[in-house]
Protein backbone atom coordinates (compact mmCIF):
# COMPACT_ATOMS: atom_id res chain seq x y z
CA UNK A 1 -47.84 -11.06 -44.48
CA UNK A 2 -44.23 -12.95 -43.56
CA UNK A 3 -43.68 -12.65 -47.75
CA UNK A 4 -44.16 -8.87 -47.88
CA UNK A 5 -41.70 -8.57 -44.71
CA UNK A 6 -39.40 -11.03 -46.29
CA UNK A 7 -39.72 -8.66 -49.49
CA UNK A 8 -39.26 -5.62 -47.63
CA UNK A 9 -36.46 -6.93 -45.72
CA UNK A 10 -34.61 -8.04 -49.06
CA UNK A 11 -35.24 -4.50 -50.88
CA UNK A 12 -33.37 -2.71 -47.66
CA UNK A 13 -30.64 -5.31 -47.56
CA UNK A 14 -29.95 -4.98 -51.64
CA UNK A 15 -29.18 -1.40 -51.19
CA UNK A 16 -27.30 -1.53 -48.12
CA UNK A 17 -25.39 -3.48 -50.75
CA UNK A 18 -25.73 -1.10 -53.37
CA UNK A 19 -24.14 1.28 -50.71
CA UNK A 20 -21.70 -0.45 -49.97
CA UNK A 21 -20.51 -0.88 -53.14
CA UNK A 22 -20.63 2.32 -54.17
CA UNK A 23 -18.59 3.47 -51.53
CA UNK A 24 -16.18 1.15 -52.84
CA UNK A 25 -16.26 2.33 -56.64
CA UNK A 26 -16.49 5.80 -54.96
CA UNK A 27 -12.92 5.19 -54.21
CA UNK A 28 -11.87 5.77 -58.03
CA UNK A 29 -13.43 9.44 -57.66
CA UNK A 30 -12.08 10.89 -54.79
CA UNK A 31 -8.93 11.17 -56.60
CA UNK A 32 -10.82 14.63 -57.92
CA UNK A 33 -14.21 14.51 -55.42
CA UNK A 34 -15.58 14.67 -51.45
CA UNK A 35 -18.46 14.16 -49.60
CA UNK A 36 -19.53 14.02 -46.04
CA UNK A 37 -19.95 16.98 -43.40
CA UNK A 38 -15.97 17.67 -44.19
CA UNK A 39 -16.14 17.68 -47.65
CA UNK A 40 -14.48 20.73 -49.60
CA UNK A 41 -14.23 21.79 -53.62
CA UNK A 42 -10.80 19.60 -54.68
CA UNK A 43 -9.88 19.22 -58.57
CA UNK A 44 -13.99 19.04 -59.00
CA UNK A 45 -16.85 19.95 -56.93
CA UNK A 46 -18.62 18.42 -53.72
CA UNK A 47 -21.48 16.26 -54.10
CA UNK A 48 -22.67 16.75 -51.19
CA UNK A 49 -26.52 16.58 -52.55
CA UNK A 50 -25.52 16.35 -55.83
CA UNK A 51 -28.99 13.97 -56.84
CA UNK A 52 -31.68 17.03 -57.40
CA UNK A 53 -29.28 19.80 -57.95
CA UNK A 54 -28.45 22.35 -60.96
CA UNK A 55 -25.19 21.84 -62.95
CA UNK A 56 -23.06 23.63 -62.44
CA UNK A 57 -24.36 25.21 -58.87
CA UNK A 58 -21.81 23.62 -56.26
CA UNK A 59 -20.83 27.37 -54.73
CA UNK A 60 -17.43 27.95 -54.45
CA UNK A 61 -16.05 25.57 -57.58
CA UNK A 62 -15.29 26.75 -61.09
CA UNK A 63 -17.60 24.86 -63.35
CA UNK A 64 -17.16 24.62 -66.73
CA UNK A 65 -19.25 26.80 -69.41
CA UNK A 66 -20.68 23.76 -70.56
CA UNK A 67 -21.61 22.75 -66.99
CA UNK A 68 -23.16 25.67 -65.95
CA UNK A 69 -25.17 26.75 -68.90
CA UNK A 70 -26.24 22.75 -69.50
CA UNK A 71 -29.86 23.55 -67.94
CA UNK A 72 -29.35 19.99 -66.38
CA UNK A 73 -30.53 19.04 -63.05
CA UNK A 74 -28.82 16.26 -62.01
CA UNK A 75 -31.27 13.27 -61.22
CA UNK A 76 -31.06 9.37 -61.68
CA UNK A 77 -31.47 9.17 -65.12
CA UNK A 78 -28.97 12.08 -66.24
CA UNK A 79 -26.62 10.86 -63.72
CA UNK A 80 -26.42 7.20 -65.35
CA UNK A 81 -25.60 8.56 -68.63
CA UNK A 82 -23.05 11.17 -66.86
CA UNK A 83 -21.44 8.90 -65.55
CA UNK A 84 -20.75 6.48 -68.03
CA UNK A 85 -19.34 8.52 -70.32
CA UNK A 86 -19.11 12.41 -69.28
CA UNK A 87 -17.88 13.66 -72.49
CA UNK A 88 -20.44 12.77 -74.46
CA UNK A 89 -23.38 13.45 -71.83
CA UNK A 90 -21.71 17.17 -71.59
CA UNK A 91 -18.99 18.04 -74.37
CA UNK A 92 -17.12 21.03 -73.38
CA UNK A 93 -16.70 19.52 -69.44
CA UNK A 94 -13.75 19.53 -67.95
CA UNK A 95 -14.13 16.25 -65.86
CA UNK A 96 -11.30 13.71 -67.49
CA UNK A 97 -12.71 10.79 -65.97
CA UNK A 98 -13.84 8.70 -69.07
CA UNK A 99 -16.59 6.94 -67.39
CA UNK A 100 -17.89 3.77 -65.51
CA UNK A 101 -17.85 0.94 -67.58
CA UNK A 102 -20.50 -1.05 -65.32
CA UNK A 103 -23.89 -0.68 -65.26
CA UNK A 104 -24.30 -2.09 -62.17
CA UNK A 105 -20.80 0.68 -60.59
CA UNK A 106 -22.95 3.58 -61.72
CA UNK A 107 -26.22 2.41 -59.60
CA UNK A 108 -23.73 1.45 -56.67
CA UNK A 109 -22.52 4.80 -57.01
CA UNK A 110 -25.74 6.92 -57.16
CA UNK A 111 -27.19 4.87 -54.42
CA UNK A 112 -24.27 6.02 -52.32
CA UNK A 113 -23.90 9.82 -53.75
CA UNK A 114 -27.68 9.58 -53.02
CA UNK A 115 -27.26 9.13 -49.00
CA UNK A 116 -25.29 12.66 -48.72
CA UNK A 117 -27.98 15.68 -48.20
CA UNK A 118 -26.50 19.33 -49.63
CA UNK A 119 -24.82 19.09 -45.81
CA UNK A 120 -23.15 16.63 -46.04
CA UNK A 121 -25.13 14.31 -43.00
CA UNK A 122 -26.17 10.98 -44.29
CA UNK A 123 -29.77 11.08 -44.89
């Protein structure tokens, strides 16, 4: 029993970490993005929510044709390749980030993107 609380305990502290981190490789894409209860469109759309949503379907922002006709919703999986390399995940998008080099920046990232409901409020 003290092993599967030690376990537990471990798993919530890693992505408090993972959070945490992400915040601070968030930092590199608020040059073009927000999120939070504030957040507005800037050079590229909210993402408030952004895990489980359409492409393309941020109201308000002008997507791309290749974003909005992609037929991707955005989940873990698509988001990893995303953002590693955008271009090549979605040619025709006019994000000019060229990617995350790190594995590990990408999960930091989604695990913080992740915490944001469509609202903004921290799930």
């Amino acid at each position: 029993m003290i092993a599967v609380a030690a376990l537990a305990a471990s798993a919530r502290a890693a992505t408090a970490q993972d959070v945490a981190a992400g915040e601070k490789v968030f930092a590199k894409c608020k040059a073009c993005h927000q999120v939070g209860e504030t957040a507005k469109n800037f050079v590229g759309p909210v993402l408030n929510g952004v895990v489980g949503r359409p492409a393309g379907s941020y109201p308000g922002y002008n997507y791309s044709e290749a974003n909005k006709t992609s037929g991707i919703t955005w989940d873990e999986a698509s988001l990893k390749v995303y953002l590693k390399n955008p271009k090549e995940k979605l040619p025709g998008t006019k994000m000019v980030f060229p990617g995350l080099s790190s594995d590990d920046d990408v999960a930091n990232v989604i695990a913080y993107l992740k915490q944001f409901g469509p609202d903004g409020k921290k799930l």
